[in-house]
Protein backbone atom coordinates (compact mmCIF):
# COMPACT_ATOMS: atom_id res chain seq x y z
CA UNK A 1 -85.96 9.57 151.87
CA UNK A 2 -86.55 11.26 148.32
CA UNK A 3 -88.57 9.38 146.24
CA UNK A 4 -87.72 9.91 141.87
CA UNK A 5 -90.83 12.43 141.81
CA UNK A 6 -89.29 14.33 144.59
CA UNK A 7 -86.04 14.38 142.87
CA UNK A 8 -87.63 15.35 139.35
CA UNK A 9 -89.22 17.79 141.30
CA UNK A 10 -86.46 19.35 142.53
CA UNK A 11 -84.83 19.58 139.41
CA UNK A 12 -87.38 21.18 136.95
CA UNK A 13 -87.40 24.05 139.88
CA UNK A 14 -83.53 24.50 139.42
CA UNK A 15 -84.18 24.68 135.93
CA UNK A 16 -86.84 26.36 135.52
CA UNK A 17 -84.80 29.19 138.30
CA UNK A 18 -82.02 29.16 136.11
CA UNK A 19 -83.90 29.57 133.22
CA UNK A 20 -85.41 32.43 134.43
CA UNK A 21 -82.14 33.96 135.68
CA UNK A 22 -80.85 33.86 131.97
CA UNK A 23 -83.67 35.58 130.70
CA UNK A 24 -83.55 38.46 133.34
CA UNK A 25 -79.20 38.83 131.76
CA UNK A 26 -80.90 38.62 128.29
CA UNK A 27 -83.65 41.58 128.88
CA UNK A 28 -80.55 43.42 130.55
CA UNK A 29 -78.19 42.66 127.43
CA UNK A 30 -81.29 43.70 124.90
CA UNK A 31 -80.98 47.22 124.99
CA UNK A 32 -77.26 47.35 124.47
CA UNK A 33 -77.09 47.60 120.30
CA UNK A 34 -74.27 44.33 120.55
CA UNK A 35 -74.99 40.70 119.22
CA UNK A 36 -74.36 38.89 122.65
CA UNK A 37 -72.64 35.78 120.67
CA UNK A 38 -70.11 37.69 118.45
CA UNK A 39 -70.07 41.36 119.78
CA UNK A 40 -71.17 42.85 116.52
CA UNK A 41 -73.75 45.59 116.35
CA UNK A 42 -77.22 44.28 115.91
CA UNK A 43 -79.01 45.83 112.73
CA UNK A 44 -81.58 48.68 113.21
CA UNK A 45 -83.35 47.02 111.14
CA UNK A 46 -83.05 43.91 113.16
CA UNK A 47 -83.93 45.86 116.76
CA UNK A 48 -87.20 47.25 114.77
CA UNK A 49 -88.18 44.01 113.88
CA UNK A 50 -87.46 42.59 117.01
CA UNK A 51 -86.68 44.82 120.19
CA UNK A 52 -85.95 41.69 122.24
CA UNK A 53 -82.88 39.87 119.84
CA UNK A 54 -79.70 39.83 121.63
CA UNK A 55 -78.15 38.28 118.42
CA UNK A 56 -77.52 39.47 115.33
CA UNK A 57 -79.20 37.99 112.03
CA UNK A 58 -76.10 35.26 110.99
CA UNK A 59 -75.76 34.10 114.83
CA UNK A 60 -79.56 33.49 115.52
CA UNK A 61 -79.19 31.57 111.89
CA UNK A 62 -76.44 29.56 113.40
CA UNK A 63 -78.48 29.05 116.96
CA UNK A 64 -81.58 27.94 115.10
CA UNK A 65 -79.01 25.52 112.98
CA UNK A 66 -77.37 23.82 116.10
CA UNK A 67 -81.15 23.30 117.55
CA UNK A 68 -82.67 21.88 114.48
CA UNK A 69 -80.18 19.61 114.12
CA UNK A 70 -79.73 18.30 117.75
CA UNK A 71 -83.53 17.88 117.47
CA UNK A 72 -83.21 15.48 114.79
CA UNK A 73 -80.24 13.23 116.30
């Protein structure tokens, strides 16, 4: 029988696999020029500055807003 450690176990690998799974779709997504939240084009500018960004400028402002505040609640 599974103890909780098992079980906790089990689940940060699951995580941690799916985690890495959306990362791999996020590399793939990076070099298309398309914000990956609102289809817009992604900046020059913005791909300079940061080759990886699969969002534009306003989304990763909104991203970083919904984090921040579900931090603080």
């Amino acid at each position: 029988m599974a103890d909780n450690a098992d079980r906790a176990a089990v689940t940060i690998q699951q995580s941690l696999e799916a985690t890495l799974a959306r990362r791999a779709t996020l590399a793939t997504r990076a070099t298309h020029d398309e914000c990956v939240d609102c289809g817009n084009e992604i900046p020059a500018q913005r791909r300079k500055a940061a080759p990886w960004a699969t969002t534009c400028i306003e989304c990763q402002g909104v991203r970083e807003m919904r984090r921040k505040h579900v931090r603080q609640s």
